[in-house]
Protein backbone atom coordinates (compact mmCIF):
# COMPACT_ATOMS: atom_id res chain seq x y z
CA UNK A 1 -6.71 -31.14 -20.65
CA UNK A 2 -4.60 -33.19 -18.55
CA UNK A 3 -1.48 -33.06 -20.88
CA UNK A 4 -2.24 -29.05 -20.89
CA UNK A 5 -1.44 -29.44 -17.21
CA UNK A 6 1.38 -31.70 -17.53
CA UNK A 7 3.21 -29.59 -19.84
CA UNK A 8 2.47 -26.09 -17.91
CA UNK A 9 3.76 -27.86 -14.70
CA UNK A 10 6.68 -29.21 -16.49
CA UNK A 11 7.28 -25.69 -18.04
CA UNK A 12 7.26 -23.91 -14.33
CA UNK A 13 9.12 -26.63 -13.06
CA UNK A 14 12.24 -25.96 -15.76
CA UNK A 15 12.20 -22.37 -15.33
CA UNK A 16 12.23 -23.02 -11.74
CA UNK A 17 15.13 -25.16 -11.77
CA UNK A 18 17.19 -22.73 -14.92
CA UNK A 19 16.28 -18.98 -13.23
CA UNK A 20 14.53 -18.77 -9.88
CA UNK A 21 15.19 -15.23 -9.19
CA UNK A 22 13.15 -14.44 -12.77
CA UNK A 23 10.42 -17.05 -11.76
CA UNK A 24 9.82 -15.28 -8.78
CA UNK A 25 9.81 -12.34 -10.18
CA UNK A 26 7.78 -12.81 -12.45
CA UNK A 27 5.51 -14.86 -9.92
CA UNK A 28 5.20 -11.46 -7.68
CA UNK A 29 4.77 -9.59 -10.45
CA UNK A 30 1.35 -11.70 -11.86
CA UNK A 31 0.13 -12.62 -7.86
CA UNK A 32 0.11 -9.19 -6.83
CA UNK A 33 -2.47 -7.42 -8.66
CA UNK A 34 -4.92 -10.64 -7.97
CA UNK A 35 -4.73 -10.31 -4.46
CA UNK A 36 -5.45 -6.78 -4.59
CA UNK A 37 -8.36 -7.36 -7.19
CA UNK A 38 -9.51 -10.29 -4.89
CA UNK A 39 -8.77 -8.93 -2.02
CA UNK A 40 -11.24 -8.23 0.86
CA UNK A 41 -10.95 -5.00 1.00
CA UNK A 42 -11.70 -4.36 -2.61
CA UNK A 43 -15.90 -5.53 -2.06
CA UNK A 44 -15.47 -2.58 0.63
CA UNK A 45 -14.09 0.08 -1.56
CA UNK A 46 -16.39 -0.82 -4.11
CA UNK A 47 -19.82 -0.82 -2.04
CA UNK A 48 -18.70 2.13 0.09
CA UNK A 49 -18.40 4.22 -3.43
CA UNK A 50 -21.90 2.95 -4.38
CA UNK A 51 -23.09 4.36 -1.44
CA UNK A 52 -21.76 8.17 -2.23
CA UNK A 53 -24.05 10.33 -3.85
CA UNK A 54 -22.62 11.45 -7.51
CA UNK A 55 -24.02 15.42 -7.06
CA UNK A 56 -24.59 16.89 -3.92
CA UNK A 57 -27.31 19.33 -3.48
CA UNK A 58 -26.41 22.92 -3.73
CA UNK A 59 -26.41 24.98 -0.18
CA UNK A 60 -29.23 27.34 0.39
CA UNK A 61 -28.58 30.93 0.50
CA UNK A 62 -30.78 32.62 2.43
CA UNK A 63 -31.01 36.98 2.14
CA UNK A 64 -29.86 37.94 5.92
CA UNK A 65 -27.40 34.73 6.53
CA UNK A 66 -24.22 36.13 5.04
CA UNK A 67 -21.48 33.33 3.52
CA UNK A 68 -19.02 31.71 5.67
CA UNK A 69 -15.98 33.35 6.15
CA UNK A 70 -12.44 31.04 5.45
């Protein structure tokens, strides 16, 4: 395990030091769908759509109300 380590950190550390604008790139490019995912707004979107109802009951139509006008 710890030579895994060793050689991923010596990998990032080469690219680092051969193309930085690509590293970062590619950095942005992996970090920024995580925070998203992990984000703290994503429990919120997720509970809040648990919450809606999936069919909503159909209005009642009653004889002598006649329909909304738009």
């Amino acid at each position: 395990m710890a030579s895994f380590v060793r050689s991923t950190f010596g990998f990032l550390r080469r690219a680092w030091d051969k193309e930085p604008i690509l590293f970062v790139s590619i950095f942005f490019g992996i970090t920024g769908p995580l925070c998203v995912y992990f984000g703290p707004g994503t429990q919120d979107a997720v509970s809040s759509h648990k919450k809606m109802p999936r069919f909503y009951p159909p209005p009642i139509r009653r004889a002598d109300d006649p329909p909304p006008k738009i």
